[in-house]
Protein backbone atom coordinates (compact mmCIF):
# COMPACT_ATOMS: atom_id res chain seq x y z
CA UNK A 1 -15.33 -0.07 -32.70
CA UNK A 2 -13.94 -1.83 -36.02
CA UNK A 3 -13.52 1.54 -37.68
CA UNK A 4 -12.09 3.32 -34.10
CA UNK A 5 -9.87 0.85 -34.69
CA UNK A 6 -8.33 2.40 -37.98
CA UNK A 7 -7.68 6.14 -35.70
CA UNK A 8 -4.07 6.99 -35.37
CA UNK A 9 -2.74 6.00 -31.98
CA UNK A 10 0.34 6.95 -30.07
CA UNK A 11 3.80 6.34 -31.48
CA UNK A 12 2.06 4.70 -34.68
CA UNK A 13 5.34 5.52 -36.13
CA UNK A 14 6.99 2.49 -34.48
CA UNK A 15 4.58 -0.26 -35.03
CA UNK A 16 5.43 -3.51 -33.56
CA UNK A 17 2.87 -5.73 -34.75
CA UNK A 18 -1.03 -5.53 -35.12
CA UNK A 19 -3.04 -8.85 -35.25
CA UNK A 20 -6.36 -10.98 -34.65
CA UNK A 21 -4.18 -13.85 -33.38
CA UNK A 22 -4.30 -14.12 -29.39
CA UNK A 23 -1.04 -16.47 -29.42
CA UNK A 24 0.38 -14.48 -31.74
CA UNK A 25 0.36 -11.21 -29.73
CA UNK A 26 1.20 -13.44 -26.29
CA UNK A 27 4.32 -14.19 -28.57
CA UNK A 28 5.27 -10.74 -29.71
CA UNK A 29 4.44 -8.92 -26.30
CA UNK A 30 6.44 -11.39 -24.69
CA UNK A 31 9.42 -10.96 -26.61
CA UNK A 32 9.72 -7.28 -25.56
CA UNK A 33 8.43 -7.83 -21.94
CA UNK A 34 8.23 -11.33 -20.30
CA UNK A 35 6.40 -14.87 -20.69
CA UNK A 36 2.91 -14.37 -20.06
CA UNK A 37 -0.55 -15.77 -20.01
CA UNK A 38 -2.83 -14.19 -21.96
CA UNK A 39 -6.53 -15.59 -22.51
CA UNK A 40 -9.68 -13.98 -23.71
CA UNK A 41 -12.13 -13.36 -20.64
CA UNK A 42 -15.52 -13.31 -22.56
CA UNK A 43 -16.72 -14.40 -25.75
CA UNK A 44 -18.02 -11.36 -26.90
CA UNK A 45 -15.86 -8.84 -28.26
CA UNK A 46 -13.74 -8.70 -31.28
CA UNK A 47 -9.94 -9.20 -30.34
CA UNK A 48 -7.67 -6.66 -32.52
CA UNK A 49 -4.34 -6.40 -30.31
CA UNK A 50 -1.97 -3.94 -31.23
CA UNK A 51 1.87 -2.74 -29.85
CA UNK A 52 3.48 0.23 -30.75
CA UNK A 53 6.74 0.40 -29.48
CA UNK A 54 10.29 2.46 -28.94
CA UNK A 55 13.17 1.19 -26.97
CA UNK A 56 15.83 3.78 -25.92
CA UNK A 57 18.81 2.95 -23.79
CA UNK A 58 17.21 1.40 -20.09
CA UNK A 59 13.32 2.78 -21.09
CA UNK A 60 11.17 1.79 -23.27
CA UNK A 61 7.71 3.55 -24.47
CA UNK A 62 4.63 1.34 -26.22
CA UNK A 63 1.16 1.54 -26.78
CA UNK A 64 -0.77 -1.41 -26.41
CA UNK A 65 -4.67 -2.51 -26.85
CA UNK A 66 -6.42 -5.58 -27.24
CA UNK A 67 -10.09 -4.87 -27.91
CA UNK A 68 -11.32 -7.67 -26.10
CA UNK A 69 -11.89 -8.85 -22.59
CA UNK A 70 -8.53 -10.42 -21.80
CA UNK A 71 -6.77 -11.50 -18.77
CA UNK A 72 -2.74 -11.55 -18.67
CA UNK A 73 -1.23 -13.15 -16.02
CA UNK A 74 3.34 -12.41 -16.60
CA UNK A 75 3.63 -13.58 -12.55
CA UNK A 76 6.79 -11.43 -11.72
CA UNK A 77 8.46 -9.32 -13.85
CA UNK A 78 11.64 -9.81 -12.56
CA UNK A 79 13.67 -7.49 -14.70
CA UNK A 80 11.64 -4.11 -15.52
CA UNK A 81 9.30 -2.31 -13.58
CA UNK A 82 6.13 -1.12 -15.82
CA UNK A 83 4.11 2.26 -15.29
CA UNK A 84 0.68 1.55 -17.60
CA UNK A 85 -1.14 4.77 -17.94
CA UNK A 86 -4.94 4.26 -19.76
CA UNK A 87 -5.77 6.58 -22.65
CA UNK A 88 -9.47 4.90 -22.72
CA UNK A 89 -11.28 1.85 -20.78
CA UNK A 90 -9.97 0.22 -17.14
CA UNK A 91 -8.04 -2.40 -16.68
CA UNK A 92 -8.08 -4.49 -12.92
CA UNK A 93 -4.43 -4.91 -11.22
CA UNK A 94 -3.10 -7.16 -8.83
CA UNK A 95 0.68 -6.50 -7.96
CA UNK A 96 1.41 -8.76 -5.32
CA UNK A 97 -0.84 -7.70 -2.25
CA UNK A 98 -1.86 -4.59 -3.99
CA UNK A 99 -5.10 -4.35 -6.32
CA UNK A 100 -6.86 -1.34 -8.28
CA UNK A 101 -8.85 -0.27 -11.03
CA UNK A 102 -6.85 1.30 -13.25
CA UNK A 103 -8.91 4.13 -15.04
CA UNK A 104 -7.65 7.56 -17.25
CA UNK A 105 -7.57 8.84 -13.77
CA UNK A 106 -5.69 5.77 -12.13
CA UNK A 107 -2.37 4.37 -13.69
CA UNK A 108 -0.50 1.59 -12.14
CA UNK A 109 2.82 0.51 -11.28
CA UNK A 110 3.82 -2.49 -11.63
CA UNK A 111 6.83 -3.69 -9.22
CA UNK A 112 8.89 -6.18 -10.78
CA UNK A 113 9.58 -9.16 -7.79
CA UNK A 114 5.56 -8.93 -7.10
CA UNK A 115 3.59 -11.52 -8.43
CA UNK A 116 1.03 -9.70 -11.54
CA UNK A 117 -2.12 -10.55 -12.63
CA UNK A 118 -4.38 -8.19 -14.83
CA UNK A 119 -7.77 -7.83 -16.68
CA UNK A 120 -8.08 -5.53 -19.32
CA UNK A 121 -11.64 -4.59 -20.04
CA UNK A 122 -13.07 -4.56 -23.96
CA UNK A 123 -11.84 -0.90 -25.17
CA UNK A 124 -8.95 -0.85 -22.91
CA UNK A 125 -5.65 1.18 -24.18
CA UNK A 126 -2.76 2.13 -22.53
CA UNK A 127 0.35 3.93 -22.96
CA UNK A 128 3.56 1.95 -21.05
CA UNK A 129 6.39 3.18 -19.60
CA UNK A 130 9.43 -0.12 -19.20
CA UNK A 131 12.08 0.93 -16.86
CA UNK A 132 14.99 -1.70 -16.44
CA UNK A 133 15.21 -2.73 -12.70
CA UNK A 134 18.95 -2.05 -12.41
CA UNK A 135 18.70 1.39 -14.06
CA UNK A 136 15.69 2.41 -11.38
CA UNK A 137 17.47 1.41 -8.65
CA UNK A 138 20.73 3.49 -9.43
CA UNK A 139 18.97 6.60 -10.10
CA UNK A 140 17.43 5.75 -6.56
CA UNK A 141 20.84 5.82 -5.56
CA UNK A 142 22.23 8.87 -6.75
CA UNK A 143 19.12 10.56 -5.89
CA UNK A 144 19.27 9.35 -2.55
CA UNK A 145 23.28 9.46 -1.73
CA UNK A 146 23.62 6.28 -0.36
CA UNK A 147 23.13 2.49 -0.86
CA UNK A 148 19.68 1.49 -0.96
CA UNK A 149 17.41 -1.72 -0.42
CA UNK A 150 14.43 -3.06 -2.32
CA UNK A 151 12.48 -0.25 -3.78
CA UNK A 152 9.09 -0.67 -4.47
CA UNK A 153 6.19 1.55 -5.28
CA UNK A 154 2.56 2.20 -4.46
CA UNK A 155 0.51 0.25 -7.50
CA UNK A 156 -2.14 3.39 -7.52
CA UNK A 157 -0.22 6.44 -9.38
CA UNK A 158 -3.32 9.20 -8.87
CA UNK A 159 -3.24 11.54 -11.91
CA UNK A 160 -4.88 13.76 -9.93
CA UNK A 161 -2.11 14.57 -7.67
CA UNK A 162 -0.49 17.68 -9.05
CA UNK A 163 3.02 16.34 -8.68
CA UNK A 164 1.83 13.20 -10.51
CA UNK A 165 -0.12 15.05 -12.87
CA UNK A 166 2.93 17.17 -13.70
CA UNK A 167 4.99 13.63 -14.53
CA UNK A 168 2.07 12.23 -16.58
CA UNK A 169 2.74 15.85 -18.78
CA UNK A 170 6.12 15.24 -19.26
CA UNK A 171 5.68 11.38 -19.83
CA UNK A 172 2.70 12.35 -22.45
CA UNK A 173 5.19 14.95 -23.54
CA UNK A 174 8.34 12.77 -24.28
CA UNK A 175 5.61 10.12 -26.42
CA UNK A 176 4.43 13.49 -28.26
CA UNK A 177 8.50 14.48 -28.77
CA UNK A 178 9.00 10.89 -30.12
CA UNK A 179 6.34 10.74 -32.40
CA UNK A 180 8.13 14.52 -33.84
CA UNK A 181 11.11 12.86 -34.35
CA UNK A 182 12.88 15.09 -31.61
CA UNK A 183 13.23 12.70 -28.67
CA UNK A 184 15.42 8.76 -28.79
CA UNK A 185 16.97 9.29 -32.05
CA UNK A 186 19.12 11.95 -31.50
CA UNK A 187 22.12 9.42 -31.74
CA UNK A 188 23.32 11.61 -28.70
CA UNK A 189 23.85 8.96 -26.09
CA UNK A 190 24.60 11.66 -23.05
CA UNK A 191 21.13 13.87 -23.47
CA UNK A 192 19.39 10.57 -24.06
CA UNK A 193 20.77 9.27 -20.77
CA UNK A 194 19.72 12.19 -19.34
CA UNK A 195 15.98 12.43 -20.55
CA UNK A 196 15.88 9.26 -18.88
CA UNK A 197 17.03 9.82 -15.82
CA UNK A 198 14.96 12.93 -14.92
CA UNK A 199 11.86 11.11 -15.98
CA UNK A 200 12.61 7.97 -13.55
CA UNK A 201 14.06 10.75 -11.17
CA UNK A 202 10.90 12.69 -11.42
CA UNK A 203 8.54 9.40 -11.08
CA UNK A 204 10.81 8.48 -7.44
CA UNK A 205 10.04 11.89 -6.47
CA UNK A 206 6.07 11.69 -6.93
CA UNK A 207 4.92 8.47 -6.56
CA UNK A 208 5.65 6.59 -2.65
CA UNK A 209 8.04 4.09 -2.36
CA UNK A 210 9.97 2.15 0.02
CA UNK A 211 12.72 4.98 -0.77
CA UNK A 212 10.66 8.02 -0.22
CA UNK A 213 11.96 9.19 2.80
CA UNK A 214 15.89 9.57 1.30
CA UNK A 215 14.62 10.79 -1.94
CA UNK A 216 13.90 14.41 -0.40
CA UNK A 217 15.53 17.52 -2.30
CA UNK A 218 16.50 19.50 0.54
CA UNK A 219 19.86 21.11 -0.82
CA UNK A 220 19.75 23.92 -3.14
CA UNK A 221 22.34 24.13 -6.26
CA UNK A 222 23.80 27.25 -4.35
CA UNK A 223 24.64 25.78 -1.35
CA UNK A 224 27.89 26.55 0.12
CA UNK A 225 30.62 23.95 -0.32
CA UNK A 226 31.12 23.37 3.40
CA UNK A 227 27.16 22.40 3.71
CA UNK A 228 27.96 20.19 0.23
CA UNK A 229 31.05 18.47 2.34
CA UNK A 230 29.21 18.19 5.97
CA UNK A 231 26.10 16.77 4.07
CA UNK A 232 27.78 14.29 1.99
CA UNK A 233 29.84 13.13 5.47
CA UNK A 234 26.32 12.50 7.00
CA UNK A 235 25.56 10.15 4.07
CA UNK A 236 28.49 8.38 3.93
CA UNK A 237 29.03 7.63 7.52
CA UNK A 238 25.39 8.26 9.28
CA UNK A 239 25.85 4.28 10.50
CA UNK A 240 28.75 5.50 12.18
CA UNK A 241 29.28 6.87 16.17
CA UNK A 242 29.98 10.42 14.28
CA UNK A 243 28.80 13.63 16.26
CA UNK A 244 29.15 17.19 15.58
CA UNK A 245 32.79 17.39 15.90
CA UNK A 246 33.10 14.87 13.38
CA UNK A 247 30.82 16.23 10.57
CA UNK A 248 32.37 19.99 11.31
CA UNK A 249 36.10 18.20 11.09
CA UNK A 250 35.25 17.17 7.62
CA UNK A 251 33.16 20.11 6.77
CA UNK A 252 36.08 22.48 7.35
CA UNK A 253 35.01 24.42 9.66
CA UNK A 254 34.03 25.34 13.10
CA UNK A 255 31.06 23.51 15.29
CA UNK A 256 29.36 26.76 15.64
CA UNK A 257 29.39 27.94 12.23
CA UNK A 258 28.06 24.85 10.67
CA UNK A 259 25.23 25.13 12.85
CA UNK A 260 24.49 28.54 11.75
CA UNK A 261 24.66 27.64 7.99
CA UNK A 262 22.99 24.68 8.27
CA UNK A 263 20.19 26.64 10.75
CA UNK A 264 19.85 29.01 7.69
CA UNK A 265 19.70 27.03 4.55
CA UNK A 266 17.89 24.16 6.32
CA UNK A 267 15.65 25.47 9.21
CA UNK A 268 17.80 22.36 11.78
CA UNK A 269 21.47 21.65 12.36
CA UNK A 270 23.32 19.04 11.69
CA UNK A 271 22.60 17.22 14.10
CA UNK A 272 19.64 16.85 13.29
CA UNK A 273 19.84 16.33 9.91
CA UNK A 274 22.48 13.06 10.88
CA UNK A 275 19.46 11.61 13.13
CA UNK A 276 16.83 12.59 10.36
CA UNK A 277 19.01 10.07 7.53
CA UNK A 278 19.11 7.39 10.06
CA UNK A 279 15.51 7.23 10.78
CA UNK A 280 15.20 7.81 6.92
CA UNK A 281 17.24 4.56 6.39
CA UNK A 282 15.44 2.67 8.87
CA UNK A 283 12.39 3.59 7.53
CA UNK A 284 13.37 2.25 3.92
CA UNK A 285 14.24 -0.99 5.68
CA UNK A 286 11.03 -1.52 7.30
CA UNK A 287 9.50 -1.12 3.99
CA UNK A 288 12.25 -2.97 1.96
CA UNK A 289 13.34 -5.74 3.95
CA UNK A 290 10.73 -6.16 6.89
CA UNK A 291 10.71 -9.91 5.82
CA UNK A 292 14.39 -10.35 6.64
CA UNK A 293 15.52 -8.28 9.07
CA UNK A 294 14.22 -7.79 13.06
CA UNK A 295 13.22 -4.49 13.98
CA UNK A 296 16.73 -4.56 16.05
CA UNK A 297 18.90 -4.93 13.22
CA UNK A 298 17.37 -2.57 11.49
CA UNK A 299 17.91 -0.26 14.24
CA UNK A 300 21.44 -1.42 14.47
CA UNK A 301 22.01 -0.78 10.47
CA UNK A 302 20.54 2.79 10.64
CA UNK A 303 23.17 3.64 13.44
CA UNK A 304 21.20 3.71 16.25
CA UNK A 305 22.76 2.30 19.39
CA UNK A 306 19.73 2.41 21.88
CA UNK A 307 16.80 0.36 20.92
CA UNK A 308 14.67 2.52 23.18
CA UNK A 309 15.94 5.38 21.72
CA UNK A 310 15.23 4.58 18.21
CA UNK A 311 12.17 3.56 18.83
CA UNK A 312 10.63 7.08 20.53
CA UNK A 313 12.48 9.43 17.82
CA UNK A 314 11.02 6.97 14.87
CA UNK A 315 7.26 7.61 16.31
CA UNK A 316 7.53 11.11 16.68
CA UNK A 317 9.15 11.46 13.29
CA UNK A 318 6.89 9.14 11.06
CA UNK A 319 3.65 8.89 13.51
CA UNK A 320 3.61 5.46 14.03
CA UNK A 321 5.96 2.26 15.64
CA UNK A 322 8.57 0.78 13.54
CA UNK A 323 6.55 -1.97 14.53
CA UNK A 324 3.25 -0.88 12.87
CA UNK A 325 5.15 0.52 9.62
CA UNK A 326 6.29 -3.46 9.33
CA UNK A 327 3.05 -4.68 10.34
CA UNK A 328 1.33 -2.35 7.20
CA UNK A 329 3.41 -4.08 4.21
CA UNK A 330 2.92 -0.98 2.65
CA UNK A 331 4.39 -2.21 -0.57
CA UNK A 332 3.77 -5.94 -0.45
């Protein structure tokens, strides 16, 4: 162990600190994340903490290890959501009422208004991924089209998954591009703006969250201008009495031909598509705010009008009650 210690380790480069101390790397880690406990969990074990760490504009990538047993206890994060991916060892999660082993084939997510506790088991390292709450929740937004609630994620991110295992590349990949000297010190503030986005982008896309239902690609970059006009009119005013007329109006066109475009590029009309947001949005407020809003408001924000209504077209699209989707606290 004391000479696997000595190995080079991902973004060595950008050492933070390195130390036998336990308050001194409580001290240091919490500088660059939150206030924290942090406590040795056995006696045995030789405690050799270690942070590597590179802060770009609202991301920020580090490498950490303790060697030891530890337990770290930061309660809520409150500002950052963090994505801890193992390289060796397991580490046990709590995130509010979710809990895993985190394992090379397990990373975690780690919502930020969730109360946190963790173990990290002798040998554990991990590569981290910080992502500023307010910067997460905007590319939620533009992703999305429209204002959003709470998002929170699913604690378990499953390597395995070939979508997830396809982000866990390109994360990997962006350390591997830092550590070349080709990635977050460019100086060019637009492409490193954008590097960031698509990787949050990419990590709404994969992993579930209270968003997931509005975070669905379904409009290709070719899509004719009237479908880019009728589509955005559907976001912007789905809480709205709007109807077919309506969307066409604004499209700039006729009823019957936006149906047939809409029929072709997305297999349903619009229509459709207009009740498909709502029960979307409703969806992302069961998840979101289920704690502060009745299952009739949350009808009523979605723009549904008839209780009854909303409540058949929600089962048939999701399988289940809006009732049982707030009763699951998916996310809690």
């Amino acid at each position: 162990m004391a000479a696997d210690a000595y190995l080079k380790r991902p973004l060595d480069r950008f050492r933070s600190f390195e130390t036998k101390d336990v308050d001194e790397a409580r001290q240091i880690v919490g500088r660059h994340f939150c206030s924290h406990r942090l406590d040795r969990a056995s006696a045995s074990g030789r405690f050799d903490a270690c942070q590597n760490r590179l802060a770009g504009q609202r991301v920020s990538l580090n490498y950490i290890r303790y060697g030891a047993d530890v337990s770290i206890e930061p309660g809520e994060l409150t500002d950052f959501y963090l994505i801890q991916v193992p390289l060796r060892g397991s580490a046990d999660i709590t995130n509010g009422r979710q809990s895993l082993v985190s394992t090379p084939k397990l990373a975690s997510v780690l919502n930020p208004d969730r109360h946190t506790k963790m173990r990290w088991h002798a040998g554990c390292e991990q590569i981290l991924l910080q992502i500023d709450r307010a910067f997460l929740h905007a590319v939620a937004e533009k992703m999305a089209g429209l204002p959003l609630a709470r998002i929170r994620f699913a604690a378990g991110l499953d390597l395995a998954r070939t979508d997830v295992a396809a982000w866990s590349r390109c994360f990997r990949g962006l350390v591997q591009a830092v550590e070349a000297g080709e990635a977050f010190d460019s100086g060019d503030q637009r492409r490193q703006r954008l590097l960031e986005e698509a990787l949050v982008g990419s990590l709404l896309a994969c992993q579930a969250n209270t968003a997931s239902s509005l975070l669905e690609r379904r409009e290709s970059g070719a899509a004719p201008a009237i479908l880019k006009r009728a589509r955005t009119f559907i976001q912007e005013r789905f809480r709205d009495e709007i109807g077919l007329l309506d969307i066409s109006a604004h499209a700039g066109t006729t009823p019957r031909n936006l149906q047939i475009l809409f029929k072709r590029e997305y297999g349903a009309g619009p229509v459709q598509q207009l009740h498909d947001t709502r029960l979307a949005y409703a969806r992302h407020l069961l998840l979101a705010d289920a704690d502060s809003l009745s299952i009739a408001e949350i009808a009523e924000a979605s723009g549904h009008r008839h209780f009854g209504r909303f409540s058949v077209g929600y089962k048939k699209r999701f399988g289940e009650s809006p009732r049982d989707t707030r009763s699951a606290r998916l996310f809690s």
